[in-house]
N, C-alpha and C. Protein backbone atom coordinates (compact mmCIF):
# COMPACT_ATOMS: atom_id res chain seq x y z
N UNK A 1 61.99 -3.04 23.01
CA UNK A 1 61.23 -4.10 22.41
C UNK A 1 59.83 -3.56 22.07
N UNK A 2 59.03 -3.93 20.37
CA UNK A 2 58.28 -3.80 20.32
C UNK A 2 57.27 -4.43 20.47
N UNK A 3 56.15 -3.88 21.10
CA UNK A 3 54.83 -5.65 20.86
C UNK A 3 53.75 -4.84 19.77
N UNK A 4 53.39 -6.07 19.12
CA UNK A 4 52.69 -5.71 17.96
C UNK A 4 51.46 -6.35 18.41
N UNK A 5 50.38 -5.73 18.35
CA UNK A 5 49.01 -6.73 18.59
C UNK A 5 48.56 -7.40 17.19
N UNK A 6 48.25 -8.69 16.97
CA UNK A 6 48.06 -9.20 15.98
C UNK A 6 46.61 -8.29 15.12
N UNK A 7 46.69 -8.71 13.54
CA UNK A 7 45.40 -7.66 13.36
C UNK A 7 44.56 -7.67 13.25
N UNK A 8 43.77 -9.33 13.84
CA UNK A 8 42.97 -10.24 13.57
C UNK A 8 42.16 -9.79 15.06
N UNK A 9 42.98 -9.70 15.96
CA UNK A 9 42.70 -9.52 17.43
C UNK A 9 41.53 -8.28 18.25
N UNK A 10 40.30 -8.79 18.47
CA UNK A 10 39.45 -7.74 18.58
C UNK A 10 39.54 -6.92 19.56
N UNK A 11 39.89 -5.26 19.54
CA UNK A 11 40.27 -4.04 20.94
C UNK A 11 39.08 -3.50 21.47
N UNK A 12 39.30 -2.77 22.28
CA UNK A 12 38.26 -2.43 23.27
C UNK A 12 38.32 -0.99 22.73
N UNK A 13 37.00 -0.08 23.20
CA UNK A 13 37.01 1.18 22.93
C UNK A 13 36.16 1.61 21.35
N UNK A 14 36.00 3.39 21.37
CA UNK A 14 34.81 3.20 19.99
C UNK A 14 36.01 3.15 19.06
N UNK A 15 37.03 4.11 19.11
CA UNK A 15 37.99 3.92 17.39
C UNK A 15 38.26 2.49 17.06
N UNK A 16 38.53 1.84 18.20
CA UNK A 16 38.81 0.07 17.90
C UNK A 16 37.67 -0.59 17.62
N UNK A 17 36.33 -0.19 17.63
CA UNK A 17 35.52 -1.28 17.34
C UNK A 17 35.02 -0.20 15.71
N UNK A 18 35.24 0.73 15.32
CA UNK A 18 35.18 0.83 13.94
C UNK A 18 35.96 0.25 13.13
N UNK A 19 37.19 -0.30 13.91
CA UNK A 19 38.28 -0.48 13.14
C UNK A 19 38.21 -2.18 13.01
N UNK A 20 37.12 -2.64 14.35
CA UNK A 20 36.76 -4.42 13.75
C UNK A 20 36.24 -4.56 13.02
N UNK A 21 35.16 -3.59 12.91
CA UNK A 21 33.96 -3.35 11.95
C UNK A 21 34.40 -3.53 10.17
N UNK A 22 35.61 -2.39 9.97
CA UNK A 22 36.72 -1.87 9.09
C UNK A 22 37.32 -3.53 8.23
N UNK A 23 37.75 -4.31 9.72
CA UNK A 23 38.24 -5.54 9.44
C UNK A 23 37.29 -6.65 8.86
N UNK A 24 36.25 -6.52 9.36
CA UNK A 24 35.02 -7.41 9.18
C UNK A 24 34.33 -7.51 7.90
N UNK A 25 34.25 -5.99 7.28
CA UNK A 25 34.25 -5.90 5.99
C UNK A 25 35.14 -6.51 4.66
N UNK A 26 36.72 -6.02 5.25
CA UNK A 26 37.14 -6.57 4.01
C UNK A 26 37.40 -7.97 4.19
N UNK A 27 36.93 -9.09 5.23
CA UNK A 27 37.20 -9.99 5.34
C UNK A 27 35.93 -10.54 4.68
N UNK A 28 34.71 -10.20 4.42
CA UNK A 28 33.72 -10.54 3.88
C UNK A 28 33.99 -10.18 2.20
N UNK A 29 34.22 -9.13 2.11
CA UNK A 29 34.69 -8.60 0.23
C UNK A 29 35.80 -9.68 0.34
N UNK A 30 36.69 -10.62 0.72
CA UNK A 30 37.16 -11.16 0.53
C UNK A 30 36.67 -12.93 0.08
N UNK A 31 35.81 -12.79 1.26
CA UNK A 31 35.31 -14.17 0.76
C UNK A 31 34.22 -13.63 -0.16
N UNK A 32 33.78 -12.75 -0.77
CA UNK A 32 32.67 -12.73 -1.99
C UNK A 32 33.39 -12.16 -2.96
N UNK A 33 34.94 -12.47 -3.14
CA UNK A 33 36.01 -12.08 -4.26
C UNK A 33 36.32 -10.65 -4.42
N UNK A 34 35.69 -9.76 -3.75
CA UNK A 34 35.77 -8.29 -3.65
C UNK A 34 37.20 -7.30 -3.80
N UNK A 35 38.20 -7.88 -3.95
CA UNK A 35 39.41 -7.73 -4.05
C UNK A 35 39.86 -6.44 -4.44
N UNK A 36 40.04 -5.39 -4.11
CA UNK A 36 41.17 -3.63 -5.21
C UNK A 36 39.34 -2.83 -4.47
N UNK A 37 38.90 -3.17 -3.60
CA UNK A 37 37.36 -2.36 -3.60
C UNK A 37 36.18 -2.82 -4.21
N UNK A 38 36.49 -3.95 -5.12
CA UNK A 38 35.24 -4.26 -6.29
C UNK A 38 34.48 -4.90 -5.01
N UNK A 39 32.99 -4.84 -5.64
CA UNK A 39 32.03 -5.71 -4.56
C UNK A 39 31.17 -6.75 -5.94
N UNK A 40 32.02 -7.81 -6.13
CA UNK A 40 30.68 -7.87 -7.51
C UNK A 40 29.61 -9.03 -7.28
N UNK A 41 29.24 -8.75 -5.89
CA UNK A 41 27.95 -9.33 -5.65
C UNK A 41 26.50 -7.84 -5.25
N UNK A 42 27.52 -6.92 -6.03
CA UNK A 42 26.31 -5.95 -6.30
C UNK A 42 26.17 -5.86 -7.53
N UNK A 43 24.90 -5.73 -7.93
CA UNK A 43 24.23 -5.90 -9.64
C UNK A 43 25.43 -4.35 -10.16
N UNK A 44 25.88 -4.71 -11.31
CA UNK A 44 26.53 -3.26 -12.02
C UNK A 44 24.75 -2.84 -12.57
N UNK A 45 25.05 -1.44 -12.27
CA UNK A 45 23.89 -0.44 -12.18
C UNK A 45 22.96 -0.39 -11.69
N UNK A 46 22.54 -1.15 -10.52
CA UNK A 46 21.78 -0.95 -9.73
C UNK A 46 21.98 -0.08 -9.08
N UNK A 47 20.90 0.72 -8.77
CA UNK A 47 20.75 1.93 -7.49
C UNK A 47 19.29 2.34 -7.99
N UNK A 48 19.22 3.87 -7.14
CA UNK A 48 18.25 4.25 -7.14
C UNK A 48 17.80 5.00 -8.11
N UNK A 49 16.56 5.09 -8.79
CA UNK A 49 16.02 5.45 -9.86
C UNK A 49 14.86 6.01 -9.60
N UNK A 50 14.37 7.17 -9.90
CA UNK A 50 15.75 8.20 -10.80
C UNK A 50 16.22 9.15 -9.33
N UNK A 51 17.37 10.19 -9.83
CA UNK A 51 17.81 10.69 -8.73
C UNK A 51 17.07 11.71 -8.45
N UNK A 52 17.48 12.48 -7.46
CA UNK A 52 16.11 13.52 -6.84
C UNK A 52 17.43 14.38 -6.23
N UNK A 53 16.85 15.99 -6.26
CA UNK A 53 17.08 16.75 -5.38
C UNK A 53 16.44 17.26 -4.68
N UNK A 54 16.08 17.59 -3.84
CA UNK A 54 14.52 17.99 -2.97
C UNK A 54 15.11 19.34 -1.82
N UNK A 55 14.67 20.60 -3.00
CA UNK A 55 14.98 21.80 -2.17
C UNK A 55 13.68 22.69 -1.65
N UNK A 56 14.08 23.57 -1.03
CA UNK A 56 12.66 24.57 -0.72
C UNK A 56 13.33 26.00 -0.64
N UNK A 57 12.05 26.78 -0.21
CA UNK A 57 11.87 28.41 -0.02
C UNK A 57 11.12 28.30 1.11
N UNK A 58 10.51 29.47 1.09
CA UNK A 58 9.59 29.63 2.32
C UNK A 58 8.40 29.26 2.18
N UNK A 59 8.04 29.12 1.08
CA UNK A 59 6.64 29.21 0.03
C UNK A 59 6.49 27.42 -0.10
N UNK A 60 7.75 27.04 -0.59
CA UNK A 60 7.64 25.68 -1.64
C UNK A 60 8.37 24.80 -1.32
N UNK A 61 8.12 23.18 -1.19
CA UNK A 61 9.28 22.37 -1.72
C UNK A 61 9.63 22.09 -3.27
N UNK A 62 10.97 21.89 -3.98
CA UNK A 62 10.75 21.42 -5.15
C UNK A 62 11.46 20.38 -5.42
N UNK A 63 11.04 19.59 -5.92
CA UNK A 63 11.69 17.99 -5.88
C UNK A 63 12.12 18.08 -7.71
N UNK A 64 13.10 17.90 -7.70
CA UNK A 64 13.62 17.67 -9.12
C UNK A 64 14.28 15.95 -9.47
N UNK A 65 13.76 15.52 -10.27
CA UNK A 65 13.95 13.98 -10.43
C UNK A 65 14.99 13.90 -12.35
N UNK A 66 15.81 13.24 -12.29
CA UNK A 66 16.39 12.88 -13.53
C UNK A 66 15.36 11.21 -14.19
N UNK A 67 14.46 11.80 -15.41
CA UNK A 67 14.14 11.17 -16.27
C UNK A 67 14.54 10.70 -17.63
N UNK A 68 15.57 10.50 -17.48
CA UNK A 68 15.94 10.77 -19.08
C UNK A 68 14.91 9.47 -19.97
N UNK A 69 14.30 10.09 -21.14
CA UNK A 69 13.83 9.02 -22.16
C UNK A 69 12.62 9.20 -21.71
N UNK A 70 11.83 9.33 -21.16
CA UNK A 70 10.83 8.80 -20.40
C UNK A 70 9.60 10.28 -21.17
N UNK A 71 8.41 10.00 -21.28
CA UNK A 71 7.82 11.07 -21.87
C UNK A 71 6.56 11.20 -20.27
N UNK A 72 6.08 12.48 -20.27
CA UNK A 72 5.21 12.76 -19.18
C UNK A 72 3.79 11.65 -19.45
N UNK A 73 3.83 11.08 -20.03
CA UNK A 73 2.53 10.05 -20.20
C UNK A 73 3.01 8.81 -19.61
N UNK A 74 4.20 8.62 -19.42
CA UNK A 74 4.61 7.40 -18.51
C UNK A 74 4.78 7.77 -17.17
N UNK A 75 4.60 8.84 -16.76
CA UNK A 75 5.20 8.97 -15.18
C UNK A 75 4.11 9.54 -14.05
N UNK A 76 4.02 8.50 -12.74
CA UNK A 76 2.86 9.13 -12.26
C UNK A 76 3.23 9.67 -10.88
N UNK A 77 3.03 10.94 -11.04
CA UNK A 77 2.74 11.56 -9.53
C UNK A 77 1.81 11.24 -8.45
N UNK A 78 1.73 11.05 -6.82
CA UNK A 78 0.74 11.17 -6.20
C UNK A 78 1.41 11.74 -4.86
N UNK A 79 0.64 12.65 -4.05
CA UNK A 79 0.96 12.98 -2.33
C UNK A 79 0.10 12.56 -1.55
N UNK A 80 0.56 11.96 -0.92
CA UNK A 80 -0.12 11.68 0.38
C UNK A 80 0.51 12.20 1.61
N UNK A 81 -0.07 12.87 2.40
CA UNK A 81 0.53 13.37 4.22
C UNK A 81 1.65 13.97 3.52
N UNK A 82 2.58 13.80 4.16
CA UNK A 82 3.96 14.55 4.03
C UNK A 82 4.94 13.69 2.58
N UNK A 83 3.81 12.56 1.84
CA UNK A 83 5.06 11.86 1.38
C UNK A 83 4.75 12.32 -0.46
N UNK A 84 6.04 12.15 -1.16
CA UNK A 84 5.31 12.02 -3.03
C UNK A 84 6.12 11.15 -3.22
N UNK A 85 4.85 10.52 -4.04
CA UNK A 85 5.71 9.22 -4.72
C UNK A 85 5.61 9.93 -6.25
N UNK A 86 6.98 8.99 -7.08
CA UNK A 86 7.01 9.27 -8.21
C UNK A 86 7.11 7.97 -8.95
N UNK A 87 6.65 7.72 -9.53
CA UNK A 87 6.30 6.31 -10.38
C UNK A 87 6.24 6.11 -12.02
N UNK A 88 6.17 5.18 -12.77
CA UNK A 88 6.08 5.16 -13.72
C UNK A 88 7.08 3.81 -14.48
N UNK A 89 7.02 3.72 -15.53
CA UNK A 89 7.78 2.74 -16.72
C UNK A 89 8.62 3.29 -17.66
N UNK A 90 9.99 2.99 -17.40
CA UNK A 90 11.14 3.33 -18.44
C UNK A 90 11.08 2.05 -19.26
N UNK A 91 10.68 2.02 -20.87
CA UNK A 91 11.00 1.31 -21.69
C UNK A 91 11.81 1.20 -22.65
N UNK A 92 12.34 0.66 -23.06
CA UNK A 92 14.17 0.64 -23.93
C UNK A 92 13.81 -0.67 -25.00
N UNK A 93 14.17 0.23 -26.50
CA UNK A 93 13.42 -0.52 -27.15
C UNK A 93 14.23 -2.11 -27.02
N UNK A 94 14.01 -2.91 -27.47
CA UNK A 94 14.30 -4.67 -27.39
C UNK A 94 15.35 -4.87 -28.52
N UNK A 95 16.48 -5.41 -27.73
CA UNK A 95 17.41 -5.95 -28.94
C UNK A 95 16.87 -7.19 -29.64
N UNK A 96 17.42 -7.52 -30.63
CA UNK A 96 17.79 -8.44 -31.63
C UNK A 96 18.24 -9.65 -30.76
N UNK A 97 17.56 -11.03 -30.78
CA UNK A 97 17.66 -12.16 -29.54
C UNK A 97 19.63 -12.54 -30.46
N UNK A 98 19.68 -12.22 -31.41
CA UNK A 98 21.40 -12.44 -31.76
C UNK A 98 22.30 -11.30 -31.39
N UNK A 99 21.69 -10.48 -30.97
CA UNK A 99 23.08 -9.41 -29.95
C UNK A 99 23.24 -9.54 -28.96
N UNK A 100 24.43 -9.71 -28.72
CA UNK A 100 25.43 -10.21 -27.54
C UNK A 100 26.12 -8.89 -26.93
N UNK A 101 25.16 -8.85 -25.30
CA UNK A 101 26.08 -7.46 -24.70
C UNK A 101 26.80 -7.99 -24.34
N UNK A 102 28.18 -6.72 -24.05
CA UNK A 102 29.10 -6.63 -23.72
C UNK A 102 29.33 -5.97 -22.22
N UNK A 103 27.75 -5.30 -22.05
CA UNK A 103 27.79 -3.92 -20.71
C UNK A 103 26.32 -3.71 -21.04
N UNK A 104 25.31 -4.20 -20.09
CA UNK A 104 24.01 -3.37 -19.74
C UNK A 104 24.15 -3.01 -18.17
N UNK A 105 24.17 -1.52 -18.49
CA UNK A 105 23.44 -1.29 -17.55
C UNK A 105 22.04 -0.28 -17.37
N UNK A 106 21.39 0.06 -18.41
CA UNK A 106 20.16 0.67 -18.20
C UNK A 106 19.10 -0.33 -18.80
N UNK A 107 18.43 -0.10 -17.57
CA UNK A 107 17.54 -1.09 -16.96
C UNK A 107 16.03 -0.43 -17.84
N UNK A 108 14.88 -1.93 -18.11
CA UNK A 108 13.66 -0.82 -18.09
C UNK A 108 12.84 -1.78 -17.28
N UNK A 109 11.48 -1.07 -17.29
CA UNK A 109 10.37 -1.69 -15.88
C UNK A 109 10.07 -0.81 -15.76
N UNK A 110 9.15 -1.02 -14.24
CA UNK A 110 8.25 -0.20 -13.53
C UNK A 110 9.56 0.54 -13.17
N UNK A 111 9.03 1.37 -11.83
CA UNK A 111 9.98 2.02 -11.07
C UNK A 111 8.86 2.71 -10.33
N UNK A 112 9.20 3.20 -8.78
CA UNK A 112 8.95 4.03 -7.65
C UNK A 112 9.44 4.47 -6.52
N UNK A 113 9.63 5.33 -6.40
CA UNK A 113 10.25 6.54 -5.25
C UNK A 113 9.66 7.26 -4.27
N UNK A 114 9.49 6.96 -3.44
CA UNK A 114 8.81 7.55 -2.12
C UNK A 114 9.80 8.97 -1.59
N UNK A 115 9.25 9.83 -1.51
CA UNK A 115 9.95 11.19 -1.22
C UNK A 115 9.71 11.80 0.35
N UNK A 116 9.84 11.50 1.37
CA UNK A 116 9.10 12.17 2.43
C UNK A 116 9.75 13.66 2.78
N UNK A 117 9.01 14.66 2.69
CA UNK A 117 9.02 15.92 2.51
C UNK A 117 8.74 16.84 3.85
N UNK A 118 9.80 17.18 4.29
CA UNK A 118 9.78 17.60 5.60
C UNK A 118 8.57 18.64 6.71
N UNK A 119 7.91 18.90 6.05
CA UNK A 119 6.77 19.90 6.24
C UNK A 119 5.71 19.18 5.96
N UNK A 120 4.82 19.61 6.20
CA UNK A 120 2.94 19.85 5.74
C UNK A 120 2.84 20.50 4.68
N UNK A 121 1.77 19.79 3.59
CA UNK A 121 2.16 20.35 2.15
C UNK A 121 0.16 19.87 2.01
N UNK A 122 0.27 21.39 0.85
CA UNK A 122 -0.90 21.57 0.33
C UNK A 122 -1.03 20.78 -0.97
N UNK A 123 -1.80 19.85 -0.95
CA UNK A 123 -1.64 18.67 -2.10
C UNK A 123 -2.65 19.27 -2.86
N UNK A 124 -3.48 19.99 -2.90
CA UNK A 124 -4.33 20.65 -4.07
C UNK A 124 -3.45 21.21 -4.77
N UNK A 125 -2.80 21.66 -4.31
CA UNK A 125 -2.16 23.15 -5.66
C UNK A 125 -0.65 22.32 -6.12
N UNK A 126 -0.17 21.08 -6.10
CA UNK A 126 1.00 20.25 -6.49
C UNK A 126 1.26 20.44 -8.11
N UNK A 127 2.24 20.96 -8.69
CA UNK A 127 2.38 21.58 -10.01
C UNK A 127 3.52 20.40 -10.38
N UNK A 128 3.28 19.95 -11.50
CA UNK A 128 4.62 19.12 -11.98
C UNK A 128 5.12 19.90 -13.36
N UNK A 129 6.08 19.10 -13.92
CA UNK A 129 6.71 19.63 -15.51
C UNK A 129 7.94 18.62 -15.75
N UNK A 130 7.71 18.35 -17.13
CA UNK A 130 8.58 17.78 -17.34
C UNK A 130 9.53 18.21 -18.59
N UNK A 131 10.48 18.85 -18.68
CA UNK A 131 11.25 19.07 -19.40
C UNK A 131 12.85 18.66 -19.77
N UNK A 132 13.53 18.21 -21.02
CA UNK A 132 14.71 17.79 -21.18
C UNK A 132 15.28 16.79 -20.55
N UNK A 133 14.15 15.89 -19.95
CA UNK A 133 14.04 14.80 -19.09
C UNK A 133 14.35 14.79 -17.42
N UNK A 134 13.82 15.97 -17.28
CA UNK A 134 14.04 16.27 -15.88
C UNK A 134 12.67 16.93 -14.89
N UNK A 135 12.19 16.18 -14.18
CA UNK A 135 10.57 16.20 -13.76
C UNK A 135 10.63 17.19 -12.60
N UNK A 136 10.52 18.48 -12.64
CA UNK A 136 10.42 19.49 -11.60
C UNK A 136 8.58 19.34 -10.89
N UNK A 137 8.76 19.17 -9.52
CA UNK A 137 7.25 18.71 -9.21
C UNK A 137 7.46 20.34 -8.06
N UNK A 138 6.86 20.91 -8.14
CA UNK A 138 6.52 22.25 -6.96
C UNK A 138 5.25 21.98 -5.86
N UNK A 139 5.72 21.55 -5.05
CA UNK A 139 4.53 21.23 -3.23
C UNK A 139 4.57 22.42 -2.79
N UNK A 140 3.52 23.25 -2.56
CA UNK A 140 3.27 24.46 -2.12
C UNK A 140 3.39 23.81 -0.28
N UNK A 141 4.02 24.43 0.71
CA UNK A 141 3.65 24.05 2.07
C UNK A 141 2.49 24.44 2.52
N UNK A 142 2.16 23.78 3.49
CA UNK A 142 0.67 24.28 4.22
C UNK A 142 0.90 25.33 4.42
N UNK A 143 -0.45 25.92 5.05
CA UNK A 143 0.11 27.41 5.87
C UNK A 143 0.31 26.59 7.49
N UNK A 144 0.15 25.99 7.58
CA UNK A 144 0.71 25.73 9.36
C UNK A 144 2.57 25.35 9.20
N UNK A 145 2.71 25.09 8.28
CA UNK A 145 4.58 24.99 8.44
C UNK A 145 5.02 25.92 7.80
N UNK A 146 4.39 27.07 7.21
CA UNK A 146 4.81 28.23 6.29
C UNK A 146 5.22 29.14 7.90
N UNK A 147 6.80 29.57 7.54
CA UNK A 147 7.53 30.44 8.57
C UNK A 147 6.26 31.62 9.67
N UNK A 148 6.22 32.06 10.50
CA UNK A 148 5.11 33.10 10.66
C UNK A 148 6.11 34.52 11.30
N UNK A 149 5.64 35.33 10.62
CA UNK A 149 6.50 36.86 11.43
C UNK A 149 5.45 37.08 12.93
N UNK A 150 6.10 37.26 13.80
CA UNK A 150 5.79 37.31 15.05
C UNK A 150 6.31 38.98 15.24
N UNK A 151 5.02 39.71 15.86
CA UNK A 151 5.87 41.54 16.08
C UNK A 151 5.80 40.84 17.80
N UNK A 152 7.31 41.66 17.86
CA UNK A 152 7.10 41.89 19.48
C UNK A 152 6.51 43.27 20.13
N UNK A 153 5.75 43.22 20.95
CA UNK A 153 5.51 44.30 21.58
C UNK A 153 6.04 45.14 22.53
């Protein structure tokens, strides 16, 4: 004989309480119509703007941001402590009040991005560029988080 635990029924232990968790979700996408994965009480195209990669060397961080459209007179850099914000206004010219979308999703407005940057960074020497709509910003690190060669004796 088999016993089946019902699947509604909450278990003890961590894999079983991911798996209420698991349950809890699609019982909520259910009551907000969420049905095949869709969630459509999230805005279509909302997220974060714009995207960022944020790599380093020994020398540098470099934060690379996707601008597309956007010209370097709309976008403003600033650092403070360990953080860069990137800011600015994407504008998209204005339809015709008689066109009827079918699908927006690029958005225009303000916009800002807070970057916190793992090191101590020399905010005098902060180099930006913007090319092919892609904003390469270069943070030189301090010298107190710059690696140090240690000789042993």
């Amino acid at each position: 004989m088999i016993f089946r635990r019902p699947t509604y029924y909450p278990t003890w232990g961590w894999g079983s309480a991911f798996e209420e968790l698991e349950r809890m979700r699609r019982q909520l996408d259910g009551v907000f119509g969420g049905g095949g994965g869709r969630r459509p009480y999230r805005l279509a195209g909302a997220g974060v703007f714009p995207l960022i990669n944020l790599t380093e060397d020994k020398e540098k961080y470099y934060v690379r941001a996707e601008l597309p459209g956007l010209s370097a007179a709309n976008i403003d850099i600033s650092v403070t402590g360990r953080n860069l914000t990137i800011s600015g206004e994407r504008k998209i010219p204005f339809e015709d009040e008689k066109v009827r979308y079918h699908r927006r999703e690029r958005d225009a407005g303000t916009f800002s991005r807070m970057i916190a940057l793992p090191g101590e960074v020399d905010a005098d020497k902060v180099e930006a560029s913007h090319v092919n709509g892609i904003l390469t910003v270069v943070v030189p690190k301090a010298e107190a988080a710059k690696p140090k060669q240690i000789t042993v004796r």
